[in-house]
Structures are given as C-alpha cells and as structure tokens.
C-alpha atoms as a PDB file:
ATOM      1  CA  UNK A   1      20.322 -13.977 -31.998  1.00  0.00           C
ATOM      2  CA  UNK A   2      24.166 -14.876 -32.155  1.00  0.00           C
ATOM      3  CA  UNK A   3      26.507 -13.919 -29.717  1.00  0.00           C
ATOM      4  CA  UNK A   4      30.357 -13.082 -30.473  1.00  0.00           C
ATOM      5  CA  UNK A   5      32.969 -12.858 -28.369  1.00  0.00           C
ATOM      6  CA  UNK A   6      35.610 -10.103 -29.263  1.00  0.00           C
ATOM      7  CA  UNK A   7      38.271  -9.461 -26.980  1.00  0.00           C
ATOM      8  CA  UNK A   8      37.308  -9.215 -23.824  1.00  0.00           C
ATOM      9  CA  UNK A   9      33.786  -8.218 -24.728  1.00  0.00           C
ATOM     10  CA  UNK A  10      30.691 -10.206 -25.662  1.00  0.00           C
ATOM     11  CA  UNK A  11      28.333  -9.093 -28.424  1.00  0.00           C
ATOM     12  CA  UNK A  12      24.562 -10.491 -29.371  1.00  0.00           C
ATOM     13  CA  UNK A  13      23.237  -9.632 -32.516  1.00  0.00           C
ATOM     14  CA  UNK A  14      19.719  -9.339 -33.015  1.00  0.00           C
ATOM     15  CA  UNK A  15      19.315  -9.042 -36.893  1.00  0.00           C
ATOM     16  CA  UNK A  16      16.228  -7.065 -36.987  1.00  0.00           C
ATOM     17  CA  UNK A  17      15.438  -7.598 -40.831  1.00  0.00           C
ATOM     18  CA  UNK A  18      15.481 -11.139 -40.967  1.00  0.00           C
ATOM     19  CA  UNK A  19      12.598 -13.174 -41.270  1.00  0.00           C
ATOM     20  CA  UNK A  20      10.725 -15.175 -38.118  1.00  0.00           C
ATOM     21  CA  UNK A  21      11.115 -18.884 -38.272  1.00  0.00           C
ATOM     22  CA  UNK A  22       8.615 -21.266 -37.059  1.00  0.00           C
ATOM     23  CA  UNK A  23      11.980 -22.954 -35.035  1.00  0.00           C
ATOM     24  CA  UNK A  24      12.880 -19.897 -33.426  1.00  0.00           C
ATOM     25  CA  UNK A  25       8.910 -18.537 -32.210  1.00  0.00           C
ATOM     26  CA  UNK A  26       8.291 -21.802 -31.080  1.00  0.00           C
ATOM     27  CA  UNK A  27      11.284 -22.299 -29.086  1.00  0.00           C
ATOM     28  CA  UNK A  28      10.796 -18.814 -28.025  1.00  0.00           C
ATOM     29  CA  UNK A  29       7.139 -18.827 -26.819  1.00  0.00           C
ATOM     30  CA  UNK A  30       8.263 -22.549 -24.949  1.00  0.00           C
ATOM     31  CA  UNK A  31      11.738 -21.049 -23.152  1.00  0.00           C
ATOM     32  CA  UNK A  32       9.544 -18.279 -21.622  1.00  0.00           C
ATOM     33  CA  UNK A  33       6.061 -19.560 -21.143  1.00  0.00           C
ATOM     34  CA  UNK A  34       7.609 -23.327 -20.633  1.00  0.00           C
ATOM     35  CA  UNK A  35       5.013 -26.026 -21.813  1.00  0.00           C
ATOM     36  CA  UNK A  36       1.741 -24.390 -20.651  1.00  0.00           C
ATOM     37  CA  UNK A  37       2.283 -21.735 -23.718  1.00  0.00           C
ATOM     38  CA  UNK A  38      -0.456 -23.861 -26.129  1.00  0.00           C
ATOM     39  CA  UNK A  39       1.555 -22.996 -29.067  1.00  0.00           C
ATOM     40  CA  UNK A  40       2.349 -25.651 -30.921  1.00  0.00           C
ATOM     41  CA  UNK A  41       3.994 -24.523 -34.951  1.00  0.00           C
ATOM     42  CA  UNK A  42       5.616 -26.853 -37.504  1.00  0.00           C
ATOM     43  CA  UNK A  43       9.322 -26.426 -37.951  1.00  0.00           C
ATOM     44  CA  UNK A  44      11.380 -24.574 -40.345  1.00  0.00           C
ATOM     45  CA  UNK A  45       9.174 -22.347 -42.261  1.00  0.00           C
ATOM     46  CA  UNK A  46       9.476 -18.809 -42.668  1.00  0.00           C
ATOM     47  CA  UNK A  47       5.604 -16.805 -40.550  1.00  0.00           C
ATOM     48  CA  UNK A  48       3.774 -14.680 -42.823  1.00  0.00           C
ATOM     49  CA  UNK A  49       2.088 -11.605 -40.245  1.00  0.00           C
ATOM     50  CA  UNK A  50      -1.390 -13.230 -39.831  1.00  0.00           C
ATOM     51  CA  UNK A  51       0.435 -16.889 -39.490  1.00  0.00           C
ATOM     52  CA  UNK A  52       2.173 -15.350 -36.585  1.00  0.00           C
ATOM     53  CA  UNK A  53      -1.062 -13.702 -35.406  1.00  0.00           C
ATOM     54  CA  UNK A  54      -3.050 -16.549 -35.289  1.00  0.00           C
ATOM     55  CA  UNK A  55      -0.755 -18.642 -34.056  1.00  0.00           C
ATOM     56  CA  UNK A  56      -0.142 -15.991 -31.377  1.00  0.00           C
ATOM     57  CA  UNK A  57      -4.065 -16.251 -30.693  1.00  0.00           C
ATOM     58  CA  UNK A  58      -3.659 -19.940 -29.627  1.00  0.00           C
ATOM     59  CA  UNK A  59      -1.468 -19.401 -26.398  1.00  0.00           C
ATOM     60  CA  UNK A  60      -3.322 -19.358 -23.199  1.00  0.00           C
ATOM     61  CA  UNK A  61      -5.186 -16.216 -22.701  1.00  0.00           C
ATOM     62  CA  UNK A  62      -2.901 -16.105 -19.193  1.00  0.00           C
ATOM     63  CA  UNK A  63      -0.132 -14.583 -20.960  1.00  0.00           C
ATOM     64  CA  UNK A  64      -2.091 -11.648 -23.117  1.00  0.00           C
ATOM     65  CA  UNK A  65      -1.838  -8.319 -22.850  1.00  0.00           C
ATOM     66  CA  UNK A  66      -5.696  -5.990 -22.693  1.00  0.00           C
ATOM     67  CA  UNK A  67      -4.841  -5.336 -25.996  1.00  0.00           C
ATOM     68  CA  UNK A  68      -4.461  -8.464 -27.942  1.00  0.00           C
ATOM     69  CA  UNK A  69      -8.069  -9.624 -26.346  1.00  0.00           C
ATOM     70  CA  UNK A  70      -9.422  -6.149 -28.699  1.00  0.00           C
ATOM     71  CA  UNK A  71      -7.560  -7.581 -31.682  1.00  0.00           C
ATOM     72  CA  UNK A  72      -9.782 -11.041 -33.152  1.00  0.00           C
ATOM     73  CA  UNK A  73      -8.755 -10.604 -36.350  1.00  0.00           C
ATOM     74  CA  UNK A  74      -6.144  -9.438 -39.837  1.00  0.00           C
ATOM     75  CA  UNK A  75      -8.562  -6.273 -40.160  1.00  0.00           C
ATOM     76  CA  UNK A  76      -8.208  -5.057 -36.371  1.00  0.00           C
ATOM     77  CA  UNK A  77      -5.062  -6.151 -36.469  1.00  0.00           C
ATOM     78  CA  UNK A  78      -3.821  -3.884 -39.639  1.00  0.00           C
ATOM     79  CA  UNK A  79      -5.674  -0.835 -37.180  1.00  0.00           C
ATOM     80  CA  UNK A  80      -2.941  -1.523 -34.409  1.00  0.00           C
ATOM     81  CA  UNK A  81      -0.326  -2.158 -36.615  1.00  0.00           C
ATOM     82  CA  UNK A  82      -0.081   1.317 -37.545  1.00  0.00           C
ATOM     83  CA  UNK A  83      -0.512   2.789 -33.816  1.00  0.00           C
ATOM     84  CA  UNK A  84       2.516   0.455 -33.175  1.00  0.00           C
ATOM     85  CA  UNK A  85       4.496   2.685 -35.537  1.00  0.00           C
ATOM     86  CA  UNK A  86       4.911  -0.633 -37.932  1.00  0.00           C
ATOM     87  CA  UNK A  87       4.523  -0.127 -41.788  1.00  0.00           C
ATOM     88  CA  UNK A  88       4.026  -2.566 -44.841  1.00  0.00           C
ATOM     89  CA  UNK A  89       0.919  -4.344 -43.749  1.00  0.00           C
ATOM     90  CA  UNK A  90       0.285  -7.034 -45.532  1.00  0.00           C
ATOM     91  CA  UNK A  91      -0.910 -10.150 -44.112  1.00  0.00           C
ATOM     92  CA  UNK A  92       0.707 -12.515 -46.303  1.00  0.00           C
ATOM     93  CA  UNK A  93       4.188 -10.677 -46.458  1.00  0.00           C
ATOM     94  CA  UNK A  94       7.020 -12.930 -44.148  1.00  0.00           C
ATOM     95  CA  UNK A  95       7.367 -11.358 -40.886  1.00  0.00           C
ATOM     96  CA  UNK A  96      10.519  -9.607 -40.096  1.00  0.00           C
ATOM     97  CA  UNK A  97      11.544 -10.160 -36.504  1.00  0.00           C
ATOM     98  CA  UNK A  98      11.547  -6.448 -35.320  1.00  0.00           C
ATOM     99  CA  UNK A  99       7.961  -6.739 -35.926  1.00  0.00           C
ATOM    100  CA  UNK A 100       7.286  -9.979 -34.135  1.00  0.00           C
ATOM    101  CA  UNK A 101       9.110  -7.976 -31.145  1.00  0.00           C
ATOM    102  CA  UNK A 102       6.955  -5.287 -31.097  1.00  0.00           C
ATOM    103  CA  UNK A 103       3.834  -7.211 -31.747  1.00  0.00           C
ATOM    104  CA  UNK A 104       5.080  -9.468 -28.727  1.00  0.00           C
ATOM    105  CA  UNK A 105       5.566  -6.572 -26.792  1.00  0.00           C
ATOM    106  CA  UNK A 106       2.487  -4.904 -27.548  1.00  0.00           C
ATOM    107  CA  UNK A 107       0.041  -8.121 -27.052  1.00  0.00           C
ATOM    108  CA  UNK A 108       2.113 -10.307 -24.213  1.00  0.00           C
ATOM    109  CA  UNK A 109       2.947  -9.790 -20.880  1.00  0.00           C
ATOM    110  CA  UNK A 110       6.853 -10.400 -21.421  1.00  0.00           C
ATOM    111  CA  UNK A 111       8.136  -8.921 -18.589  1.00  0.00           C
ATOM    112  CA  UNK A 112       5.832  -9.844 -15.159  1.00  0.00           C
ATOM    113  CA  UNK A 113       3.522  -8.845 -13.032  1.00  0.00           C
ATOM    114  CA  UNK A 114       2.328  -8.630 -10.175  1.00  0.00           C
ATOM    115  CA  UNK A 115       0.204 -11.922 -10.804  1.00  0.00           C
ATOM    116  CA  UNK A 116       3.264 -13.432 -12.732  1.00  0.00           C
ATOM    117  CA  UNK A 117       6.433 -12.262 -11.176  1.00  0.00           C
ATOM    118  CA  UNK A 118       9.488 -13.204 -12.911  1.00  0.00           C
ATOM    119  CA  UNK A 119      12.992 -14.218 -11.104  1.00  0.00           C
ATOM    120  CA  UNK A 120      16.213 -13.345 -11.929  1.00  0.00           C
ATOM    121  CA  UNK A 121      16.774 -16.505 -14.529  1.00  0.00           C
ATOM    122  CA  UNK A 122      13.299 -14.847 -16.422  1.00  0.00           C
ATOM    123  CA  UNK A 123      11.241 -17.662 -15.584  1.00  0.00           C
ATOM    124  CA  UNK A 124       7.505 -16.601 -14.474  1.00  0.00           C
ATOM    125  CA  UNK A 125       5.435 -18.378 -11.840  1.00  0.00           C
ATOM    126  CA  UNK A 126       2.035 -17.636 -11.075  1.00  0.00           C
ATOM    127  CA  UNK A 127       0.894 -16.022  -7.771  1.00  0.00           C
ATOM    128  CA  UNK A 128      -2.880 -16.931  -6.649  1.00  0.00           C
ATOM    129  CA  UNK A 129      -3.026 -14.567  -3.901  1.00  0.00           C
ATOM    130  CA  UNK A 130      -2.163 -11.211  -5.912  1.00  0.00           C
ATOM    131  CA  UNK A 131      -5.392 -10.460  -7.595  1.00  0.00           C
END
C-alpha cells in the first residue's frame, strides 16, 4: 500500500494486481496477529497460491475462520476458490494480492469477535470469559 498526499487530501493505493511478497505477508500476519501468529516466511520472494496456503495453514488455529479448518489441501482449496468468485487457479501461478485479500478474508478472522475483540488501534486481545 502507498499513501499520497495531494492537496489537502490523503490517498492509499492498494495495487490489486501486483504480486504478494513474502516481506509484506509476513509483516502483515505479525502487525495484526503480533508474535503469537506462528508464521514465520523467508524474505523477498514473490508467494505462489499454495505457498501462501500452506504457509497460511501454519498460523495458530486461534485466528481461522470455520472455513479454512474444511480446506487441508491445493485440491479443496481450488473447490473454494471458485465459490470465492476468484479465477486462474493454478497453484504454482504468483499470487496477486486481491486474491490473498479475499483468501484472508474468507479463511481469517480479520475483523474480531466476540472472543477476540479488537480496539480502535486494530489490535485484538483475547477474552476467556466470552465463550
């Protein structure tokens, strides 16, 4: 994401059709989910789809959605990847980050609950007596 400031206004960009970077999932996943996440990558490399996947499979089960716990592996993940309204499958194919945001969306609980409320800074914290 880059932000620009024009005027008196501030823009982000997003670039949906660029490729997902090992740099930017990992400081992703560790900005949100801080350093309990379990996802450790290798910087600077571009994520093929089932890179991302798997990698995806090794945060703490915490943080998934019902979904992701149906999806073990490429083949049901292909299956949802078309429900998602996604196209191209290919496993090996470098992940464009549009996808990663709907696959996040889709598999992660991004946004809270009632177990993991989030504050106003987006940082979660988890609440034992909520279940």
């Amino acid at each position: 994401m880059v932000g620009k400031a024009e005027g008196w206004a501030n823009k982000m960009f997003f670039y949906p059709d660029s490729l997902v970077m090992d740099t930017e999932l990992t400081l992703g996943f560790s900005k949100y989910l801080g350093k309990g996440s379990g996802l450790r990558l290798p910087p600077g490399k571009e994520k093929t789809i089932s890179s991302c996947f798997y990698k995806m499979k090794t945060v703490k089960k915490i943080w998934w959605k019902i979904e992701l716990f149906s999806i073990n592996n490429i083949k049901d993940l292909e299956k949802n990847w078309k429900t998602w309204g996604l196209e191209n499958f290919n496993p090996d194919r470098f992940m464009t980050r549009k996808e990663l945001c709907v696959m996040l969306d889709k598999c992660f609980m991004l946004f809270g609950s009632k177990n993991l409320p989030m504050d106003l800074n987006g940082k979660l914290s988890f609440v034992y007596g909520k279940f």
